[in-house]
C-alpha atoms as a PDB file:
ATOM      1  CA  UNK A   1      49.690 107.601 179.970  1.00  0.00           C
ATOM      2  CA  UNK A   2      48.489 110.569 180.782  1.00  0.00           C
ATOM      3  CA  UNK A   3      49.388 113.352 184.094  1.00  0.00           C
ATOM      4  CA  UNK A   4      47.846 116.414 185.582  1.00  0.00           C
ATOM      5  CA  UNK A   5      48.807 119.869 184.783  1.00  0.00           C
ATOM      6  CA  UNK A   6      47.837 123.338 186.307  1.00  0.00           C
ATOM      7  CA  UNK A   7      46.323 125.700 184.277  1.00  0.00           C
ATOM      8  CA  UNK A   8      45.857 129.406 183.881  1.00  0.00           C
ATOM      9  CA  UNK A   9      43.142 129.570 186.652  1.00  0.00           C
ATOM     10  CA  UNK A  10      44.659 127.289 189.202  1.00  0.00           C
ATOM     11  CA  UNK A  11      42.518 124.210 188.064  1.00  0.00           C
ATOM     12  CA  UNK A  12      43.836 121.260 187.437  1.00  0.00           C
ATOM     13  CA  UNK A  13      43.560 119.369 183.760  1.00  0.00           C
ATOM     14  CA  UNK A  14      44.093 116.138 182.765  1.00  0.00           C
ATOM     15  CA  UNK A  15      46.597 116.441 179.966  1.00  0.00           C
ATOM     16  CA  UNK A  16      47.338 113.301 177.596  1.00  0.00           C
ATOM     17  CA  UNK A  17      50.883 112.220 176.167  1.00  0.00           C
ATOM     18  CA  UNK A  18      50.881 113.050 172.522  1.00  0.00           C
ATOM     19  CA  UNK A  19      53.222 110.678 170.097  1.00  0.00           C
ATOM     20  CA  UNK A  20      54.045 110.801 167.092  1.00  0.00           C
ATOM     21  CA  UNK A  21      54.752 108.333 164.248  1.00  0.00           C
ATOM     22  CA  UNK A  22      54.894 108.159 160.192  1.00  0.00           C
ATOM     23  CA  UNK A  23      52.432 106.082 157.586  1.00  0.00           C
ATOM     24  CA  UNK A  24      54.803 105.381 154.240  1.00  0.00           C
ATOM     25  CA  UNK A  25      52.193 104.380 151.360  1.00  0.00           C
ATOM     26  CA  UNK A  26      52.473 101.953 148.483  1.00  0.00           C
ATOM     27  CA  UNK A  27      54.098 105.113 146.660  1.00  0.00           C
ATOM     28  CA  UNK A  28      56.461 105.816 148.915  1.00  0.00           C
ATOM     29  CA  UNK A  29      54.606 108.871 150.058  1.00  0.00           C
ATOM     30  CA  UNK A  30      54.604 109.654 153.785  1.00  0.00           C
ATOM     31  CA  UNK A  31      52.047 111.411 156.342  1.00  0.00           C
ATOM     32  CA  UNK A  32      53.200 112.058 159.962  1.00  0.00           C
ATOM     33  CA  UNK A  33      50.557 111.992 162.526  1.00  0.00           C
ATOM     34  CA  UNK A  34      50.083 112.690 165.998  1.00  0.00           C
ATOM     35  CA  UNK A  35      48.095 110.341 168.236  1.00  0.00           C
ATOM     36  CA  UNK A  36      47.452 109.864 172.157  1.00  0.00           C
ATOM     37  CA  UNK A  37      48.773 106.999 173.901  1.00  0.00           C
ATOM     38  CA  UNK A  38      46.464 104.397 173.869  1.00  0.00           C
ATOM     39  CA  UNK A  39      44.940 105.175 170.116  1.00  0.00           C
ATOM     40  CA  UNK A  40      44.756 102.151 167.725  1.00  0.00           C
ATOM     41  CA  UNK A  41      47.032 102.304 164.556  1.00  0.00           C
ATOM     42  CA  UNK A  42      44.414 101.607 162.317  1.00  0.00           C
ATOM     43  CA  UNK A  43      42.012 104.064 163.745  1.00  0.00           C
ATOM     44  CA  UNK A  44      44.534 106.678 163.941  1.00  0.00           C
ATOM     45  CA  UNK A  45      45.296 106.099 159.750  1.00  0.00           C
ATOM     46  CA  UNK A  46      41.304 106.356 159.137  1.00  0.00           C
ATOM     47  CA  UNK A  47      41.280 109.895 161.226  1.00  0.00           C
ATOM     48  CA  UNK A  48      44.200 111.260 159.214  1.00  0.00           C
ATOM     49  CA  UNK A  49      43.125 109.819 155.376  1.00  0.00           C
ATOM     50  CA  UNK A  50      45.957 107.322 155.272  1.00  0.00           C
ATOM     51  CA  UNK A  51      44.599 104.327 153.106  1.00  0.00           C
ATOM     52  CA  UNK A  52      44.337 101.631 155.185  1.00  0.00           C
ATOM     53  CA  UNK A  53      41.460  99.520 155.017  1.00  0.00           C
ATOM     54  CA  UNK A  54      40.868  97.535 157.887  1.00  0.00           C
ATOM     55  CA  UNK A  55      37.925  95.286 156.705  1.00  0.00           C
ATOM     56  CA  UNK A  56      36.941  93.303 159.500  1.00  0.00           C
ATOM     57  CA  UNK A  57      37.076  96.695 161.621  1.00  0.00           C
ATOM     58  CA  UNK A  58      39.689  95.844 163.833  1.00  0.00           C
ATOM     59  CA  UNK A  59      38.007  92.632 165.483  1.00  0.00           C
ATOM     60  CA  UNK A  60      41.080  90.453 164.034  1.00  0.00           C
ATOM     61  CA  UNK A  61      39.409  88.464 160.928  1.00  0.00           C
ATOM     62  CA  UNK A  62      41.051  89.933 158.396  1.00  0.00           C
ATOM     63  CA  UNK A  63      44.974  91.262 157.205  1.00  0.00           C
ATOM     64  CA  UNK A  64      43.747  94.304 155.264  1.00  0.00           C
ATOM     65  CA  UNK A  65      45.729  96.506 158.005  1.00  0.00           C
ATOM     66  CA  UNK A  66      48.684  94.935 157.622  1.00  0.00           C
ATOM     67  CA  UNK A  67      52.112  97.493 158.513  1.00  0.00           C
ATOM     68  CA  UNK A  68      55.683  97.008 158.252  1.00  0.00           C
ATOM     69  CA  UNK A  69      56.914  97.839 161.571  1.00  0.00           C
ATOM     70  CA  UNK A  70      60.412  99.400 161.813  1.00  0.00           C
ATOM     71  CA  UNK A  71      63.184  97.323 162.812  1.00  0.00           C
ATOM     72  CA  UNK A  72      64.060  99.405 165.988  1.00  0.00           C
ATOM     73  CA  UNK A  73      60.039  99.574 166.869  1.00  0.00           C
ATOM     74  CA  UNK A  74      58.959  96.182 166.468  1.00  0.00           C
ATOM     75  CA  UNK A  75      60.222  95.087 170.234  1.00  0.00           C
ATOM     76  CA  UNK A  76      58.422  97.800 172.024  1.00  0.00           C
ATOM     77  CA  UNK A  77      55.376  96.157 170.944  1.00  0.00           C
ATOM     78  CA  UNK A  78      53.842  93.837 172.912  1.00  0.00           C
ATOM     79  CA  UNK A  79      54.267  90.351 171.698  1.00  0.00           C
ATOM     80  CA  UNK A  80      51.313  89.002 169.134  1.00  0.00           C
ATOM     81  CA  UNK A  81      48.763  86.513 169.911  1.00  0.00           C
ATOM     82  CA  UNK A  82      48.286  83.690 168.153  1.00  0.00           C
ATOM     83  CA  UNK A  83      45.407  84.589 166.548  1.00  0.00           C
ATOM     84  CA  UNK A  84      47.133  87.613 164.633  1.00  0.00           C
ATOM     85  CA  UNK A  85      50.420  85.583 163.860  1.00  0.00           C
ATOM     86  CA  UNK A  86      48.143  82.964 161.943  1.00  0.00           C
ATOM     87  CA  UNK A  87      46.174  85.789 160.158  1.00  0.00           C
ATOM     88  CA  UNK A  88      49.639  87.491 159.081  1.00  0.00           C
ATOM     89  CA  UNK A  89      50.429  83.888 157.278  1.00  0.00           C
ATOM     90  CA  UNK A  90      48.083  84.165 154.696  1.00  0.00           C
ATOM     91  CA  UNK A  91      48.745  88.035 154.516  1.00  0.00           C
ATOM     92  CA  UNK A  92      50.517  88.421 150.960  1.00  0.00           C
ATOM     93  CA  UNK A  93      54.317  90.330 150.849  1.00  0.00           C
ATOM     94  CA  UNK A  94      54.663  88.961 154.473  1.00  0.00           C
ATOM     95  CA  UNK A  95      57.998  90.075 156.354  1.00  0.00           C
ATOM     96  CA  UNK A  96      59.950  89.322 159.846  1.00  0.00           C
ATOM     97  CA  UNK A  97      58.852  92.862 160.775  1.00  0.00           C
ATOM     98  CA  UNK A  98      54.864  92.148 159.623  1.00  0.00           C
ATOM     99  CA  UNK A  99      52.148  92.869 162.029  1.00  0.00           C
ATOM    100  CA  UNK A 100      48.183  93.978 162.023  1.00  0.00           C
ATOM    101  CA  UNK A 101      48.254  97.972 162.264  1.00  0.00           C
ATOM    102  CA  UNK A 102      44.538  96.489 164.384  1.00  0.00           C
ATOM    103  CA  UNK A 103      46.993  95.605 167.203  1.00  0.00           C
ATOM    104  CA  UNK A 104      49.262  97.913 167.933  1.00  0.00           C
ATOM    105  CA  UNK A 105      48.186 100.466 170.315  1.00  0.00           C
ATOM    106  CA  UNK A 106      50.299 103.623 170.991  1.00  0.00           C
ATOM    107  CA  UNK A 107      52.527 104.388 173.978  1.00  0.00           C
ATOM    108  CA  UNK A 108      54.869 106.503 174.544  1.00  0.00           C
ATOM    109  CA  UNK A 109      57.768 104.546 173.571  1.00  0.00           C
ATOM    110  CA  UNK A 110      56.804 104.509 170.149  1.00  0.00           C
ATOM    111  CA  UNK A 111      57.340 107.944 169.477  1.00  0.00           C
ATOM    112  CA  UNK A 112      58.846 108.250 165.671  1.00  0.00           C
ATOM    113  CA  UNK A 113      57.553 105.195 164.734  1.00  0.00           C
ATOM    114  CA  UNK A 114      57.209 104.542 161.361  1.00  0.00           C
ATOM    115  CA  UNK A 115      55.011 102.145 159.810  1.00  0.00           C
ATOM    116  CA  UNK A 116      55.322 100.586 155.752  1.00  0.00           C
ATOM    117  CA  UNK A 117      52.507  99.671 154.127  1.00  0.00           C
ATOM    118  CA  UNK A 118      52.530  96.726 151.976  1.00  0.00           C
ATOM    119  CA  UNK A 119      52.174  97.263 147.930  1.00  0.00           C
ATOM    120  CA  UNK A 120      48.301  94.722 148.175  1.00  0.00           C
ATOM    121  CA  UNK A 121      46.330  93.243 150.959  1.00  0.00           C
ATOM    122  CA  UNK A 122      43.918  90.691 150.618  1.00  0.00           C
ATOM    123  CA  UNK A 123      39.940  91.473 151.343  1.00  0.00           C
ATOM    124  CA  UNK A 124      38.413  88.238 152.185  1.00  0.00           C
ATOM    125  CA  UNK A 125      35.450  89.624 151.165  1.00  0.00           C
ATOM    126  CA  UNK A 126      34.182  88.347 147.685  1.00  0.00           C
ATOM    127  CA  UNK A 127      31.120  90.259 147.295  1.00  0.00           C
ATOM    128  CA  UNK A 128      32.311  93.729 146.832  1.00  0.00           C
ATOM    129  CA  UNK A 129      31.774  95.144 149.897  1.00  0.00           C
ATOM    130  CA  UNK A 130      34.043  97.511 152.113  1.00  0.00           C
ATOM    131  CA  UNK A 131      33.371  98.792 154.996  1.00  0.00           C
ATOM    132  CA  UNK A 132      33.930 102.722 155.841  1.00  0.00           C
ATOM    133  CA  UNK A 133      36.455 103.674 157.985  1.00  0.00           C
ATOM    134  CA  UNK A 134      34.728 105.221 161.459  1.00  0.00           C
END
């Protein structure tokens, strides 16, 4: 979402909303970011260093961005398809509040979100390689 402001000089800029939400690592260790409605949770964790791998680069083949969503968060979020529900049942350390960090985009009702990663994901890929985070 974004909305029009007035600047110094009397033009008008686009201005975008800004939220905020919180990675919580393996360790326990947490890193707040701030994103722009409409970013991609996994995306958003590569920009700040967060360690979440994301293997099949976000084109839903893979669980290796898999999130804990908080309780109070996870019914903002627009329901999952199919496709993503069947991927999260092989995910390992699965949960009620499970979903692919690939499919959940930002708006501004997720402001203070914060999102658990799991202690292990599973790479389906067997010969060693892993992609780089864009």
């Amino acid at each position: 979402m974004s909305y029009n402001t007035a600047n110094t000089n009397g033009r008008t800029q686009k201005a975008t909303t800004k939220v905020n939400i919180t990675y919580i690592d393996k360790d326990g260790k947490e890193t707040t970011v701030r994103g722009k409605v409409g970013d991609n949770v996994l995306y958003l964790a590569h920009r700040y260093g967060v360690e979440m791998e994301g293997a099949c680069e976000a084109s839903l083949a893979c669980t290796t961005c898999h999130v804990y969503v908080q309780d109070e968060y996870l019914d903002r979020l627009k329901e999952p398809e199919e496709k993503e529900d069947d991927l999260l049942d092989m995910a390992p350390f699965l949960r009620e509040n499970s979903r692919l960090g690939c499919q959940i985009v930002l708006q501004k009702d997720l402001e203070g979100m914060r999102l658990q990663l799991p202690q292990a994901t599973r790479n389906f890929y067997v010969d060693g390689h892993k992609p780089k985070p864009h």
